[in-house]
Protein backbone atom coordinates (compact mmCIF):
# COMPACT_ATOMS: atom_id res chain seq x y z
CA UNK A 1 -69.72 -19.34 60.53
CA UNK A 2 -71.73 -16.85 62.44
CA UNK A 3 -72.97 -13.76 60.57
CA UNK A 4 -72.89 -11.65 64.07
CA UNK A 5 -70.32 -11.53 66.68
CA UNK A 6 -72.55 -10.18 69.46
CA UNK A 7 -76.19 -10.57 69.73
CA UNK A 8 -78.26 -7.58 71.82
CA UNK A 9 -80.99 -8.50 73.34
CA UNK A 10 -82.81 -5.26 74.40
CA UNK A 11 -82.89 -2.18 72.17
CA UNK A 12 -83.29 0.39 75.48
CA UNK A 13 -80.13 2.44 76.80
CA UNK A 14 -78.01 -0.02 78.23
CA UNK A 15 -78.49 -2.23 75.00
CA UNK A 16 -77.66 0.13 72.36
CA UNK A 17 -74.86 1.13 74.33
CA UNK A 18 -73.04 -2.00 74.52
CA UNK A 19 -73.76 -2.81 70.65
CA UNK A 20 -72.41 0.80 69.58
CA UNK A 21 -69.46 0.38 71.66
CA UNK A 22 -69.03 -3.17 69.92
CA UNK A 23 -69.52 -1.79 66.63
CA UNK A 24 -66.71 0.59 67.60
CA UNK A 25 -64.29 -2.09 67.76
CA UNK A 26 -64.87 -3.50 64.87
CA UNK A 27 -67.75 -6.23 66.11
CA UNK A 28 -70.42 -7.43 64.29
CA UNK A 29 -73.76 -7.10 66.08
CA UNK A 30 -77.66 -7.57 65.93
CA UNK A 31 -80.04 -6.08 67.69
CA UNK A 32 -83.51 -8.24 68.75
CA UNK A 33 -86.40 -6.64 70.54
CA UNK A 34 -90.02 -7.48 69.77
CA UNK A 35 -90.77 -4.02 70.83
CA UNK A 36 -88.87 -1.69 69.06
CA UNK A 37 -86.19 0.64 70.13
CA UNK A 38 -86.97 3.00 73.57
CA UNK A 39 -90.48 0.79 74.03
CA UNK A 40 -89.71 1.00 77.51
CA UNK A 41 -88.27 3.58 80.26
CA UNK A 42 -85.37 4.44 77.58
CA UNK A 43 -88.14 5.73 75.47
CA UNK A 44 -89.08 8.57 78.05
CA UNK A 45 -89.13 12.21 78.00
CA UNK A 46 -87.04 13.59 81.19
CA UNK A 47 -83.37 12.74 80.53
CA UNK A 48 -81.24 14.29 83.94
CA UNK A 49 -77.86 13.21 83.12
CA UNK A 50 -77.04 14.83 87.11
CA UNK A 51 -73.85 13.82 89.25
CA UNK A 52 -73.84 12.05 92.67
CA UNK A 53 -72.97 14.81 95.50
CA UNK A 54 -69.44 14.82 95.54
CA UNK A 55 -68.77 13.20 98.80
CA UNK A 56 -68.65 9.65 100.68
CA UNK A 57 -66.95 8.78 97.20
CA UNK A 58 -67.18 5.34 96.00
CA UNK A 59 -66.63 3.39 92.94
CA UNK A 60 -70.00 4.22 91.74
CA UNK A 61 -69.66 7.59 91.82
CA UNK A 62 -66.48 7.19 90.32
CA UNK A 63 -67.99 5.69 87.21
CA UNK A 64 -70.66 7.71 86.96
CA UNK A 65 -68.02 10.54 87.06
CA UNK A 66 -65.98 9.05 84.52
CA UNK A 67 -69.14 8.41 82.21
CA UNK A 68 -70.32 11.92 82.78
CA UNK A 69 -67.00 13.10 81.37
CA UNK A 70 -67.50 10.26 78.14
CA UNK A 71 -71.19 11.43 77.37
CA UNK A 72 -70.48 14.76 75.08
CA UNK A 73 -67.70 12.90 73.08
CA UNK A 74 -69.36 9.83 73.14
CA UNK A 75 -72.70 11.58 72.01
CA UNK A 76 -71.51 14.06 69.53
CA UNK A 77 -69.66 10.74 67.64
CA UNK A 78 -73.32 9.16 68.11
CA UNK A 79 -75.04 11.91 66.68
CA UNK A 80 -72.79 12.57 63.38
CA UNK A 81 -73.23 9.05 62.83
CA UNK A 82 -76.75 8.92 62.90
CA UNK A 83 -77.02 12.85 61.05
CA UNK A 84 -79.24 13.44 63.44
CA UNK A 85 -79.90 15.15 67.18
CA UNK A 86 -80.37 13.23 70.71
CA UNK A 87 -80.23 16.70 72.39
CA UNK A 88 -77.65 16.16 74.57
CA UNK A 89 -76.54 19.38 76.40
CA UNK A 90 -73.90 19.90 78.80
CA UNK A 91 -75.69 23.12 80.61
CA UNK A 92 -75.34 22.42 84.51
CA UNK A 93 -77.37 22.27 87.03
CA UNK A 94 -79.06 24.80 89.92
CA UNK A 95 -80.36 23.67 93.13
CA UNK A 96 -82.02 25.90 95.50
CA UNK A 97 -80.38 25.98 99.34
CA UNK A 98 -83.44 26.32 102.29
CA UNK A 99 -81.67 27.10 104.88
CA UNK A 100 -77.92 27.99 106.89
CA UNK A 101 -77.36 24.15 107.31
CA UNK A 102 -78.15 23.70 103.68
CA UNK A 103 -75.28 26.44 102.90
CA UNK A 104 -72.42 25.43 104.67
CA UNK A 105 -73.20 21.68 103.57
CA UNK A 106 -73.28 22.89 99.90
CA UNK A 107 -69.97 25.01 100.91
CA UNK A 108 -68.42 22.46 101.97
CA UNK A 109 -68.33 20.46 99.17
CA UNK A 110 -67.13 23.18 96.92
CA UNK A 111 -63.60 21.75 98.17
CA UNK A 112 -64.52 18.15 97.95
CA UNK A 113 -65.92 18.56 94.33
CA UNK A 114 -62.70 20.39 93.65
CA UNK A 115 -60.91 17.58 95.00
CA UNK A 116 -62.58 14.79 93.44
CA UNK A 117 -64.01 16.18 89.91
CA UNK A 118 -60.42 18.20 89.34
CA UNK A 119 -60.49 20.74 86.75
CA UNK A 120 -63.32 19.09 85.15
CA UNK A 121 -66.50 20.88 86.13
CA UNK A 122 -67.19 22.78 89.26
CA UNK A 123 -69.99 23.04 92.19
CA UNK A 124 -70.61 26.25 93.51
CA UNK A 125 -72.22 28.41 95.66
CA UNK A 126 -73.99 31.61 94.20
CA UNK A 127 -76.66 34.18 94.26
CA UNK A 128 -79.72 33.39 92.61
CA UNK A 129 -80.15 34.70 89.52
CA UNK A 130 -82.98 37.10 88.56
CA UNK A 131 -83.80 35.14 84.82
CA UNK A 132 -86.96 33.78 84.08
CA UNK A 133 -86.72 29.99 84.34
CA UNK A 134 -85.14 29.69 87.56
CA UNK A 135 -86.94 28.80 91.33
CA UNK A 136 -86.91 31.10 93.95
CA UNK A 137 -84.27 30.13 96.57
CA UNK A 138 -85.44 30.95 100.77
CA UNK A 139 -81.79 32.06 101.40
CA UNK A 140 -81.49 34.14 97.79
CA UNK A 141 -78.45 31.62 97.33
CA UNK A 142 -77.98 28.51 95.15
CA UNK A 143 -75.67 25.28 94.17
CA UNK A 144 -74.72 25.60 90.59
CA UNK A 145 -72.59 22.30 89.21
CA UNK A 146 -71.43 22.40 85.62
CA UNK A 147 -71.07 18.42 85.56
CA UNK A 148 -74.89 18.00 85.11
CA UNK A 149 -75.96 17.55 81.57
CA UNK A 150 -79.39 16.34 79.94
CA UNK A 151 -80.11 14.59 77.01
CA UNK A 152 -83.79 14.16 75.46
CA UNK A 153 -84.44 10.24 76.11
CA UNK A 154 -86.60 9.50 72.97
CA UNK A 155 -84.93 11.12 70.48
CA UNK A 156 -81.21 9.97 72.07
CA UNK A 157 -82.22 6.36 71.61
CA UNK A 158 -83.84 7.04 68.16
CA UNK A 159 -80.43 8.69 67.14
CA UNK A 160 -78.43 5.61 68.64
CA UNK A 161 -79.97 3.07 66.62
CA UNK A 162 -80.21 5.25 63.26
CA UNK A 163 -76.03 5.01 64.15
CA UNK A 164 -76.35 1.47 64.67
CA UNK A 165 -78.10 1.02 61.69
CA UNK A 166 -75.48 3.12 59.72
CA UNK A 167 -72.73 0.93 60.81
CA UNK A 168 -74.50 -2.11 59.91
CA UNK A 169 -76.20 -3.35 62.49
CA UNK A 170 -79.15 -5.22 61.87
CA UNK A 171 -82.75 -4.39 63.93
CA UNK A 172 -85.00 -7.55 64.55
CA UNK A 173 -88.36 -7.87 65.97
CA UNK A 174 -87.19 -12.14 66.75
CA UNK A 175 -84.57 -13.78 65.61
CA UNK A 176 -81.66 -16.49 66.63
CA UNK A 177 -78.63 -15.79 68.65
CA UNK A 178 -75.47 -15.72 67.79
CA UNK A 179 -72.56 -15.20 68.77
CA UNK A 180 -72.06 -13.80 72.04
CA UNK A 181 -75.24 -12.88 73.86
CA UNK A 182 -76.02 -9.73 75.99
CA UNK A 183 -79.06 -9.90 77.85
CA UNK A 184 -80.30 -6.15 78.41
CA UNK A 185 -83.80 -6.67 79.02
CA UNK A 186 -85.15 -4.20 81.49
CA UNK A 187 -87.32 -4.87 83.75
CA UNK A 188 -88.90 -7.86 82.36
CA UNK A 189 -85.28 -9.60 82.87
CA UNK A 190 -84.44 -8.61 85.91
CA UNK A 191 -88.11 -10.09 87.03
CA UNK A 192 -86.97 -13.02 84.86
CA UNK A 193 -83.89 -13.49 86.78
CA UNK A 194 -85.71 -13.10 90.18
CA UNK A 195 -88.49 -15.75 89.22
CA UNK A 196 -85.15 -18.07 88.14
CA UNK A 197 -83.32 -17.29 91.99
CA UNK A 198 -84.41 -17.95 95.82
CA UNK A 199 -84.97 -14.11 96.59
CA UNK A 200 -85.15 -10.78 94.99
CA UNK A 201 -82.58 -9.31 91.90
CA UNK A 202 -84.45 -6.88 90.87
CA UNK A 203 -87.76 -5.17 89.89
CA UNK A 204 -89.50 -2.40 88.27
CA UNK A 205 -90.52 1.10 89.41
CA UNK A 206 -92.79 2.99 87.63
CA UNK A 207 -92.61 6.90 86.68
CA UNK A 208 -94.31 9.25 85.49
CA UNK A 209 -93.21 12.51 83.36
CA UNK A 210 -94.67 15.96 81.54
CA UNK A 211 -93.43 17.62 79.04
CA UNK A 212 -94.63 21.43 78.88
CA UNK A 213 -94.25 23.67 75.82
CA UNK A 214 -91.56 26.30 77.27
CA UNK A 215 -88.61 27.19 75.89
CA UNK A 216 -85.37 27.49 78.27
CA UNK A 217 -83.12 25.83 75.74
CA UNK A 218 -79.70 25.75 76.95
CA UNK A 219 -80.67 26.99 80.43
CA UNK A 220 -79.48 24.99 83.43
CA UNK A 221 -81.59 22.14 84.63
CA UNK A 222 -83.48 22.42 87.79
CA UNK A 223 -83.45 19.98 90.74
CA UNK A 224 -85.88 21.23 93.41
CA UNK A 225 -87.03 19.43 96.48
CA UNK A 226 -86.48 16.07 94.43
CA UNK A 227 -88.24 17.01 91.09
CA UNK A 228 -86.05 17.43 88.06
CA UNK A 229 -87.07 20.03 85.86
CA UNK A 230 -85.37 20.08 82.56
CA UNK A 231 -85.16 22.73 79.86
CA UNK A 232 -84.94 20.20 76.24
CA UNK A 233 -83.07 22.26 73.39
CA UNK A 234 -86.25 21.69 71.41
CA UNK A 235 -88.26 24.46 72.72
CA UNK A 236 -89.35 22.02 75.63
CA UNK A 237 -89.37 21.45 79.46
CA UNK A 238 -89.81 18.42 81.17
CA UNK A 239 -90.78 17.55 84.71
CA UNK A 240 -90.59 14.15 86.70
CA UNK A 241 -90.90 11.72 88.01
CA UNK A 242 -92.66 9.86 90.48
CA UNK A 243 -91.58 6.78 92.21
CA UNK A 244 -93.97 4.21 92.27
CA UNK A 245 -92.94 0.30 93.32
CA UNK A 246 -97.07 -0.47 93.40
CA UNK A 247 -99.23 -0.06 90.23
CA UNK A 248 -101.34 -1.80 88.35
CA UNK A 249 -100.90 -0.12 84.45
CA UNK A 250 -97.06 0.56 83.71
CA UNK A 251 -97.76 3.03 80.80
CA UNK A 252 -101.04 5.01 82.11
CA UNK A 253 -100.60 8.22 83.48
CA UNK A 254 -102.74 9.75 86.58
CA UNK A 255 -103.37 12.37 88.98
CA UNK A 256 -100.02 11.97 90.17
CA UNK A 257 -98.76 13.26 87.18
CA UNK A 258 -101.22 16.42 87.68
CA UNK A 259 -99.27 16.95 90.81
CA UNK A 260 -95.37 17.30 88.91
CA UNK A 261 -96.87 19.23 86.97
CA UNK A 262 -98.20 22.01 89.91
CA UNK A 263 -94.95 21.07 91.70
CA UNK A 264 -93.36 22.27 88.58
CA UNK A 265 -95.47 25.23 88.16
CA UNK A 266 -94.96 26.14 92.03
CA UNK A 267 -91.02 25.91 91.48
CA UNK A 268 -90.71 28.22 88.37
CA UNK A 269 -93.94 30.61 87.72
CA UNK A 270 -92.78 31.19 83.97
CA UNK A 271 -94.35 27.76 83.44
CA UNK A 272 -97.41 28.86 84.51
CA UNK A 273 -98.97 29.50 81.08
CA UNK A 274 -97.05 26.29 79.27
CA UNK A 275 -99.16 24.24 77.53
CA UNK A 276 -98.88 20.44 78.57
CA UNK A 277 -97.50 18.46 75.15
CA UNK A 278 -96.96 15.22 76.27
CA UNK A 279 -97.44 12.91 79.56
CA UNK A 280 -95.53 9.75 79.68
CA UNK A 281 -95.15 7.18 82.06
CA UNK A 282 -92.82 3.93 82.30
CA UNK A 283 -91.11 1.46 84.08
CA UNK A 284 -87.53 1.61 85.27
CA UNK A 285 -85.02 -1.71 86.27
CA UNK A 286 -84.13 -1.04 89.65
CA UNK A 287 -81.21 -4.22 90.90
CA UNK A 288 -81.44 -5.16 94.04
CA UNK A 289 -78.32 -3.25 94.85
CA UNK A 290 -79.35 0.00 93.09
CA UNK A 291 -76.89 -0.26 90.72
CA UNK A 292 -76.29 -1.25 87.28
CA UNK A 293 -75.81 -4.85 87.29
CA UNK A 294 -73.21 -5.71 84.39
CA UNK A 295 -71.06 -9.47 84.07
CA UNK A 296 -72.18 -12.83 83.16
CA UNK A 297 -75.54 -13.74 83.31
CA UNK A 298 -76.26 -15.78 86.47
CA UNK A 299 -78.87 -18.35 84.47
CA UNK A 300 -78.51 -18.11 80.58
CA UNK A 301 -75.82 -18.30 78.59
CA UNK A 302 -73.82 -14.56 77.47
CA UNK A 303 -73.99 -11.72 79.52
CA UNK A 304 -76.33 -9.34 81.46
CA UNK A 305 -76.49 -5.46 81.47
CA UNK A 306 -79.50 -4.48 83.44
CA UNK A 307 -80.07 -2.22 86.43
CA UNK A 308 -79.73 1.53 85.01
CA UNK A 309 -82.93 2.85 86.86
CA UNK A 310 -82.85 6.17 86.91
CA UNK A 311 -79.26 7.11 86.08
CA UNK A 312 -78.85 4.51 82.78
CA UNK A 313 -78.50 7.46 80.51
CA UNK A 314 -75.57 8.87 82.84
CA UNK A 315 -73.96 5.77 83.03
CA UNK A 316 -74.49 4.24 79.08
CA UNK A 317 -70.97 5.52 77.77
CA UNK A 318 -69.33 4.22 80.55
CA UNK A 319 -71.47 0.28 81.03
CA UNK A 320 -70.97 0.12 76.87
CA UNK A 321 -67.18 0.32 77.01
CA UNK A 322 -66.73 -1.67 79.68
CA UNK A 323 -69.40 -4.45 78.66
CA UNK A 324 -67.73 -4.72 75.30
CA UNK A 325 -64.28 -5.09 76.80
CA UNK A 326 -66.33 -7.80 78.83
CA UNK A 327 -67.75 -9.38 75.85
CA UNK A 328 -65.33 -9.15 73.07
CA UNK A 329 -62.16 -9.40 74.89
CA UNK A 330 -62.54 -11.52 78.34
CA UNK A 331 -61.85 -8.22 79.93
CA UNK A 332 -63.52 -8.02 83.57
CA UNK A 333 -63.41 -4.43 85.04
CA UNK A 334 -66.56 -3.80 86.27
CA UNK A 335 -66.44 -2.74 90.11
CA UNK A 336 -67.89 -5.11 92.56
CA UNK A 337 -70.55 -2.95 93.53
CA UNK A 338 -72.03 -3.26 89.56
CA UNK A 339 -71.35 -7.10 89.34
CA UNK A 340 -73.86 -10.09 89.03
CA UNK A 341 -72.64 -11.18 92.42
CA UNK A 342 -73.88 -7.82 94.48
CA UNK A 343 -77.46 -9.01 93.50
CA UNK A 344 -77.39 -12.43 94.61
């Protein structure tokens, strides 16, 4: 008899979620990664957990709606499990507006926001306000959404597996498989699955990331001409990331990450005097179809949960449930757009 139910390979994000949502209903898993937990993009430093614009809806924005809506249930349970802190905030989010064409967009999907996220968080237009950790705005106005959360990705996935580990679920550096088998591999496996396939599944993209000694604590995050600036409840701001498909070192940092820094700097002067504490850079599984890609592996035995790029923290409560329901009970709902075959 096998001493595990469910086997997870891959102790980033997407891993850790399925297991704890196994171990939630009643499974017995392991955990196997010759790395460690977070070794690779889960283990960064930014942690945006931001909505899609509410418009053109889809099923992916539908799930990342409804995951959204899981994370400060879903995290809270996490976090009293593990007695300890991921930082997960629910705080909002401000985005500057440029110019009249940039207003009555943002107006106009006041009402679709209304429509689609219901009484569940809002997007709004308003004046900018005059506090310190905030970016000037050319028209004095702003979008403020209070779907947008953030979480601090190192010490989330540090708090996941001291839960995992409280429920009984067993950390190894190698080790057989039983049971069923959940391939959540990152990047590496997604490259695996390409070098196994006639054309491209998936690959990595690097990014890089700051974090500056400021303390904003439970101020909104900041999304400003693509950079994500985001205020950590430990006395903390981090800035990112770059987008890099080319590189030669996956965990070296550069001049590029001089330049979110001054970006940074440029977009909210109160950071002028931070102190830089960390620099971190990593590589993110991006699936050929941009989304996560969840189901049955396509060339190993189990099951594959790959793909979360740069929204896998947004989407974990949402790909765990679902993947166990998958695993544990034969139950396929995963939308077509997140399936095996929308990378093939």
């Amino acid at each position: 008899m096998a001493s595990v139910d469910v086997t997870v390979r891959g102790a980033g994000i997407f891993g850790l979620s399925v297991a704890w949502a196994c171990v939630q209903r009643g499974a017995r898993v392991r955990v196997i990664d010759p790395n460690g937990v977070g070794a690779g993009a889960s283990g960064g430093i930014v942690g945006a957990l931001a909505p899609h614009v509410p418009e053109q809806w889809n099923a992916k924005k539908q799930f990342q709606l409804d995951s959204l809506l899981m994370a400060e249930s879903w995290w809270h349970a996490v976090a009293e499990a593990a007695q300890d802190d991921p930082g997960y905030i629910r705080a909002g989010r401000v985005q500057p507006l440029a110019d009249d064409a940039a207003v009555a967009l943002a107006r106009q999907r006041e009402g679709t926001a209304q429509e689609l996220w219901g009484d569940k968080a809002v997007w709004t237009v308003i004046e900018q306000p005059g506090t310190d950790f905030m970016t000037a705005s050319p028209t004095g106005l702003i979008v403020h959404d209070t779907l947008s959360a953030l979480v601090h990705p190192r010490r989330a996935v540090t708090c996941l597996a001291k839960a995992l580990a409280a429920s009984g679920v067993a950390f190894e550096a190698d080790a057989a498989e039983e049971g069923a088998v959940v391939w959540a591999t990152g990047w590496d496996g997604l490259e695996d699955m390409t070098r196994a396939h006639s054309r491209m599944i998936g690959a990595g993209v690097k990014g890089q990331a700051a974090l500056l000694g400021y303390d904003a604590a439970g101020a909104p995050q900041l999304f400003v001409d693509g950079l994500h600036i985001i205020p950590h409840r430990d006395g903390t701001v981090a800035v990112g990331s770059t987008t890099e498909r080319a590189f030669d070192d996956p965990t070296a940092t550069d001049a590029q990450c001089d330049v979110l820094i001054s970006r940074a700097v440029a977009a909210v002067p109160a950071l002028a005097g931070a102190g830089v504490v960390a620099r971190w850079a990593g590589v993110r599984p991006r699936s050929r179809s941009r989304a996560p890609m969840l189901g049955r592996h396509p060339f190993r035995d189990g099951f594959v949960a790959n793909g979360g790029f740069k929204i896998g923290f947004g989407m974990a409560p949402k790909v765990g449930e679902m993947m166990a329901a998958l695993v544990l009970d034969g139950q396929d709902d995963i939308p077509p757009d997140f399936s095996v075959a929308a990378n093939l």
